[in-house]
N, C-alpha and C. Protein backbone atom coordinates (compact mmCIF):
# COMPACT_ATOMS: atom_id res chain seq x y z
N UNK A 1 86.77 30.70 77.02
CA UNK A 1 87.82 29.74 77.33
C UNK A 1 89.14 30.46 77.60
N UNK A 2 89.41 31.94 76.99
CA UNK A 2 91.03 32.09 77.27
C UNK A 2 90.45 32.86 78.54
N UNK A 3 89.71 33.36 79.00
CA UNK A 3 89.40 33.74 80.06
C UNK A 3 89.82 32.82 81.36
N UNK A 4 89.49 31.81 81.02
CA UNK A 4 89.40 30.64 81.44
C UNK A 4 90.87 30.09 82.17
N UNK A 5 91.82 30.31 81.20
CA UNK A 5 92.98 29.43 80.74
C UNK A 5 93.73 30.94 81.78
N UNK A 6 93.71 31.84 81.70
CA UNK A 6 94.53 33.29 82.64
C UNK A 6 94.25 33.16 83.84
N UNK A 7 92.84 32.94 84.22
CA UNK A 7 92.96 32.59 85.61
C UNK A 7 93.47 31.34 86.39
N UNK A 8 93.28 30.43 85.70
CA UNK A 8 94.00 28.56 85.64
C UNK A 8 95.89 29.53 86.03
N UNK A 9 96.31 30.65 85.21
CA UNK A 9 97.71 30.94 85.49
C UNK A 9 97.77 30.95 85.96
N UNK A 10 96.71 32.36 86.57
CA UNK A 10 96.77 33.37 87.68
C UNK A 10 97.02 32.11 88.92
N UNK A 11 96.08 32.07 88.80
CA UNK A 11 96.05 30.68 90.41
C UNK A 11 97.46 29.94 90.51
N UNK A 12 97.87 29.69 89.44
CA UNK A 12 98.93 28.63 89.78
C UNK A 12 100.14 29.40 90.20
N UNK A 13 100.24 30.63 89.58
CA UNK A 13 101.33 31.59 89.94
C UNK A 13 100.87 32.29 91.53
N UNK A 14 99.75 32.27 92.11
CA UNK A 14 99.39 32.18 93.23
C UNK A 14 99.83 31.32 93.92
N UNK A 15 100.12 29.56 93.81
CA UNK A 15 100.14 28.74 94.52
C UNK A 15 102.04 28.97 94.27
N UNK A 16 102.48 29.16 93.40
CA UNK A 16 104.03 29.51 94.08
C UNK A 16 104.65 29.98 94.50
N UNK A 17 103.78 31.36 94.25
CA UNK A 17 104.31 32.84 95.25
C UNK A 17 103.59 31.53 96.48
N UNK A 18 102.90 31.27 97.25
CA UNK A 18 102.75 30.91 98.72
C UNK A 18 103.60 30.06 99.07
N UNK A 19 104.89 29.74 98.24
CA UNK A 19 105.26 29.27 99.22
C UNK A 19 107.05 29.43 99.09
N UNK A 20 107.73 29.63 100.59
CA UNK A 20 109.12 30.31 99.96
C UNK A 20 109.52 29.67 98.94
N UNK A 21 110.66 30.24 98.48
CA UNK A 21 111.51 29.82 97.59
C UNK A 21 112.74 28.80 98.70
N UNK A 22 112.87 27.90 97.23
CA UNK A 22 113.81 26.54 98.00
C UNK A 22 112.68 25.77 99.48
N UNK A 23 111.67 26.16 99.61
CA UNK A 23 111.17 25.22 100.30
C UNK A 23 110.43 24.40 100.05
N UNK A 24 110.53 23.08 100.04
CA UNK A 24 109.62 21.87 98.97
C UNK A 24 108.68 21.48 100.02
N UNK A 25 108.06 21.68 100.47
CA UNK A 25 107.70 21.31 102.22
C UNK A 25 106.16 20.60 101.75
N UNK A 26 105.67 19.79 102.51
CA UNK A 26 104.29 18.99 101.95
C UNK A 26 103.10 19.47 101.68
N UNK A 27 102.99 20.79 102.59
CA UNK A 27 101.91 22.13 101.68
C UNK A 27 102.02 22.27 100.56
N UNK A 28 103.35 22.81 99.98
CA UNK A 28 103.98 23.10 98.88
C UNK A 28 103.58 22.39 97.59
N UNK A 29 104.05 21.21 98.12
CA UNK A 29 103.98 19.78 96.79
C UNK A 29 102.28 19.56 96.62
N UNK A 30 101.58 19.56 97.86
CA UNK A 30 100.34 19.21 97.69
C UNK A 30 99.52 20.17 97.08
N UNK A 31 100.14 21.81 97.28
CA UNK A 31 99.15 22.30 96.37
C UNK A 31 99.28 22.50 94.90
N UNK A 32 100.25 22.26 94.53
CA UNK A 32 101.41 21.72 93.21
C UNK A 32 100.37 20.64 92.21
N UNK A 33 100.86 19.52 92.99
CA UNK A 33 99.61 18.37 92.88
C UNK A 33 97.97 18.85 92.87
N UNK A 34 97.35 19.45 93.50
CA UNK A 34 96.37 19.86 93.36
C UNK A 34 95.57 20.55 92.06
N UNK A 35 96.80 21.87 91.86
CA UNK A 35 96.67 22.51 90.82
C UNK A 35 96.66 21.45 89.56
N UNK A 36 97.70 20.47 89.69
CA UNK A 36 97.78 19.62 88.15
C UNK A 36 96.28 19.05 88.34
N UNK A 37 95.95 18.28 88.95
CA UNK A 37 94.62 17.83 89.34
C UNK A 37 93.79 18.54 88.34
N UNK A 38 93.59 19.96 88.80
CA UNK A 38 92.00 20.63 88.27
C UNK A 38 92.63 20.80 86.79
N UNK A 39 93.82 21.40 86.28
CA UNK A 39 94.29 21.35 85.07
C UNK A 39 94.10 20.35 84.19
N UNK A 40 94.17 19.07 84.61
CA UNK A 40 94.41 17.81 83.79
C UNK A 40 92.43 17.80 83.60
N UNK A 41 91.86 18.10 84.84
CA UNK A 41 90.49 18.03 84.42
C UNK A 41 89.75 18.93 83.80
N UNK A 42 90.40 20.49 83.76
CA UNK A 42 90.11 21.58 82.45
C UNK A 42 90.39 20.97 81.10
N UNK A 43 91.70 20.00 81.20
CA UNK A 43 91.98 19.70 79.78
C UNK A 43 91.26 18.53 79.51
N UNK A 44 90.98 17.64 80.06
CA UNK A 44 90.21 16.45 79.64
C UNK A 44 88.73 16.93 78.95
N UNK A 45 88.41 18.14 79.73
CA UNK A 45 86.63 18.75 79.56
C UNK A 45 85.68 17.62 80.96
N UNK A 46 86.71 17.24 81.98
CA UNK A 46 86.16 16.80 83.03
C UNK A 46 84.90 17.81 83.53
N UNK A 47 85.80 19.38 83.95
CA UNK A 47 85.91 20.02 84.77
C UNK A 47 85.24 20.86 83.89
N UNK A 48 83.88 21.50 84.11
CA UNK A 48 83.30 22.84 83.96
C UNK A 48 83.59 24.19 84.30
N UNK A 49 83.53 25.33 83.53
CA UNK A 49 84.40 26.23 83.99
C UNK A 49 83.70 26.81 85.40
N UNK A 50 82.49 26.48 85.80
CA UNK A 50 82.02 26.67 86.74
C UNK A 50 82.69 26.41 87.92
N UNK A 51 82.55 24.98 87.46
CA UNK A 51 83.33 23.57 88.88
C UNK A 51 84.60 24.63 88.99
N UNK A 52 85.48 24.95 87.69
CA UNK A 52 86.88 25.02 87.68
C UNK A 52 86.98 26.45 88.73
N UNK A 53 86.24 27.68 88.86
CA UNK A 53 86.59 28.26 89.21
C UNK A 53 86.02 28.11 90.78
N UNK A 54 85.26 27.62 91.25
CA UNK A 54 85.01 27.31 92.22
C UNK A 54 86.10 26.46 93.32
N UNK A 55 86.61 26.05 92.40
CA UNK A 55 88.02 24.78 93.05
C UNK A 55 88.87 25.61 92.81
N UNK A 56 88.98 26.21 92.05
CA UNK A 56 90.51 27.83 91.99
C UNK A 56 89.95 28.70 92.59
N UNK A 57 89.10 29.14 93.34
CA UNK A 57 88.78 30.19 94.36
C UNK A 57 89.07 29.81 95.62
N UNK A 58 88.77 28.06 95.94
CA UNK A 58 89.36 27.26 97.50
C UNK A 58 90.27 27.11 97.43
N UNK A 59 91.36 26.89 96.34
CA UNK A 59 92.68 26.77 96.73
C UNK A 59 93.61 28.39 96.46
N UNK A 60 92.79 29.31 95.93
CA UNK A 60 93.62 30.62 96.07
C UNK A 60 93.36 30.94 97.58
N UNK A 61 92.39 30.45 98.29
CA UNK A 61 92.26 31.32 99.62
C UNK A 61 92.92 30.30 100.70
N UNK A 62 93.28 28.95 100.25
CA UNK A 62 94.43 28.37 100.55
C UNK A 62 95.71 28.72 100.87
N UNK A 63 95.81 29.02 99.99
CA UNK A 63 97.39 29.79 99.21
C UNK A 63 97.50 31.04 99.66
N UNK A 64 96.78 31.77 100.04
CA UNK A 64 96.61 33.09 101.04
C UNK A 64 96.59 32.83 102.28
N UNK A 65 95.91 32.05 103.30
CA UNK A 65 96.16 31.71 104.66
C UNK A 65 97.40 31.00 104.58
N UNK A 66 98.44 30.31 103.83
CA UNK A 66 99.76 29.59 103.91
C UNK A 66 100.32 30.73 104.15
N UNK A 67 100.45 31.82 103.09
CA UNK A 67 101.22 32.70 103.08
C UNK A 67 100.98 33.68 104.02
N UNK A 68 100.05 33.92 104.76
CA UNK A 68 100.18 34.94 105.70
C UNK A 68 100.16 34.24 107.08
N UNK A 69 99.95 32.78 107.20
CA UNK A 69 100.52 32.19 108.22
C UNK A 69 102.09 32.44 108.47
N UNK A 70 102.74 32.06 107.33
CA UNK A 70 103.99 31.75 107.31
C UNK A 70 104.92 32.94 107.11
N UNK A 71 104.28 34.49 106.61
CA UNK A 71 104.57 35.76 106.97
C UNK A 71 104.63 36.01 108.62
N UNK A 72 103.63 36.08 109.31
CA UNK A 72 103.44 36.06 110.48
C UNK A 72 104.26 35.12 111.74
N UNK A 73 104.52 34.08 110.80
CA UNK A 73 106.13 33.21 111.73
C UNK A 73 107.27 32.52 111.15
N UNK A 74 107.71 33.68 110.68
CA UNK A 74 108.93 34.06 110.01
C UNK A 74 108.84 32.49 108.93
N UNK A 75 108.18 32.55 108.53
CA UNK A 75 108.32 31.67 106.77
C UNK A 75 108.25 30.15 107.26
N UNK A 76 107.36 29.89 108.56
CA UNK A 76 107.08 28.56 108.56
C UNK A 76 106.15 28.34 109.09
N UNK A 77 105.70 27.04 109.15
CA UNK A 77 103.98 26.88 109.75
C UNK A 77 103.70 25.85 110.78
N UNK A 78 102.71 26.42 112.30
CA UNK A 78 103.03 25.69 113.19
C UNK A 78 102.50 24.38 112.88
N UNK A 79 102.58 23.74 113.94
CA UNK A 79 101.73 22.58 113.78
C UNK A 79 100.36 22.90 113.35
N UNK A 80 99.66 23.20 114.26
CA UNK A 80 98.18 23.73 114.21
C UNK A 80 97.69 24.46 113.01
N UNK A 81 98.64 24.93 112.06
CA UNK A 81 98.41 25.46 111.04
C UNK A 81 98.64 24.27 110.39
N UNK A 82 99.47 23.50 109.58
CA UNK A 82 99.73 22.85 109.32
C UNK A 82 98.82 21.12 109.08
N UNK A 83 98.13 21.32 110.78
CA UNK A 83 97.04 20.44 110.48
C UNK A 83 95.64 21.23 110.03
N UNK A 84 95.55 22.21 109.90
CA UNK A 84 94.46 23.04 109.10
C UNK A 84 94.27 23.07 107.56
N UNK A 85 95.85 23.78 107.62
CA UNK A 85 96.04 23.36 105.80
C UNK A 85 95.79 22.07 105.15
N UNK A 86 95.95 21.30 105.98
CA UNK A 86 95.56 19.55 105.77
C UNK A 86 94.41 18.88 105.28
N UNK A 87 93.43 19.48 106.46
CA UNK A 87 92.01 19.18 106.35
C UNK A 87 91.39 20.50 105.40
N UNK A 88 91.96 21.51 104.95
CA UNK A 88 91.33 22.25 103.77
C UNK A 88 91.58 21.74 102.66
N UNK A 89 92.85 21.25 102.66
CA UNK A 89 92.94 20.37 101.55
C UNK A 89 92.49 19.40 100.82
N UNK A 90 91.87 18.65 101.91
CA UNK A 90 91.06 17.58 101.67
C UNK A 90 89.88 17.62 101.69
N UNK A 91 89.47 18.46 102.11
CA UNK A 91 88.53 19.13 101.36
C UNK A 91 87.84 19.61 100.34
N UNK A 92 89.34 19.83 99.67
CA UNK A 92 89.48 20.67 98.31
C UNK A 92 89.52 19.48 97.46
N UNK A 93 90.11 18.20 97.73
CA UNK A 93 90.80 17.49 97.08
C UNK A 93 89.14 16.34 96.78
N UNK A 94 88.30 16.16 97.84
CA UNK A 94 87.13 15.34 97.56
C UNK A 94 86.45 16.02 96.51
N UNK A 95 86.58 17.42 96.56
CA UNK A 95 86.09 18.34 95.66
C UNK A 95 86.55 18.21 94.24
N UNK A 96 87.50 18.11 94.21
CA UNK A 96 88.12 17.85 92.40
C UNK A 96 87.99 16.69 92.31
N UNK A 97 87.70 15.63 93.20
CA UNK A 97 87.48 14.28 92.85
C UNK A 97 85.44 14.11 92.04
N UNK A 98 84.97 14.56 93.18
CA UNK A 98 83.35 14.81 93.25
C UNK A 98 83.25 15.43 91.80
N UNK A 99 83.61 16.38 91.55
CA UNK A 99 83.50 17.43 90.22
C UNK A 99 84.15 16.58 88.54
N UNK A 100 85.26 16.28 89.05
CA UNK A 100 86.12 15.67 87.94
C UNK A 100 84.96 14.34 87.50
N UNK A 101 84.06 14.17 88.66
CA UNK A 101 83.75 12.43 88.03
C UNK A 101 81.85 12.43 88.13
N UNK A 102 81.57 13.92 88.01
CA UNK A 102 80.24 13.82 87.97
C UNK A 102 79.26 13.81 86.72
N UNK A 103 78.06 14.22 86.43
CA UNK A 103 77.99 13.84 84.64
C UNK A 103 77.91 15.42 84.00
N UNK A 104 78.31 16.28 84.55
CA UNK A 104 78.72 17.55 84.00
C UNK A 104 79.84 17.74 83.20
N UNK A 105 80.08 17.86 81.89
CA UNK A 105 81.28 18.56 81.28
C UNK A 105 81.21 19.60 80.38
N UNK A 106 82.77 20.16 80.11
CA UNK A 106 82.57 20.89 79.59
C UNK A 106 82.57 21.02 78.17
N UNK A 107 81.81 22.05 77.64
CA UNK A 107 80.76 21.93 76.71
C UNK A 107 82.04 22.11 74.72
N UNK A 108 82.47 21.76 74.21
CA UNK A 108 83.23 21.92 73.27
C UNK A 108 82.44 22.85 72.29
């Protein structure tokens, strides 16, 4: 479990380095929101550490294409990126829904 709980950091300190500083922008917030998502379902014992790292491996490689999109044009994201990040998201997001509400938990 503390194994568990460092990478849950790691990731989240991932999802803020991706995105500048002072920019609140709807990538930003959504992967914000996201992260609380799988957290609230680590803490409930929704979320298996299996599920959990599987959903923190899609949104770290998230959080890596934002940031080297937005390296690559000077700290913002085109459209076309923008509608990418979108549909990965939601992606990600049926995924913590699917996981959070299936009859798997985790084990106390």
């Amino acid at each position: 479990m503390k194994t568990f709980v460092t990478i849950l950091a790691g990731v989240m300190m991932t999802a803020m380095a991706a995105a500048p500083a002072g920019a609140e922008s709807r990538v930003a917030r959504r992967q914000e929101y996201q992260q609380q998502r799988i957290a609230q379902g680590v803490k409930s014992g929704q979320l298996t550490a299996g599920e959990t790292a599987r959903l923190e491996n899609k949104e770290t490689a998230i959080n890596h294409e934002v940031k080297a999109d937005r390296a690559a044009n000077g700290g913002k994201l085109t459209a076309a990126e923008k509608a990418q990040v979108n549909h990965q998201q939601n992606v990600v997001s049926r995924d913590i829904h699917r996981d959070k509400h299936n009859a798997a938990v985790q084990q106390k």
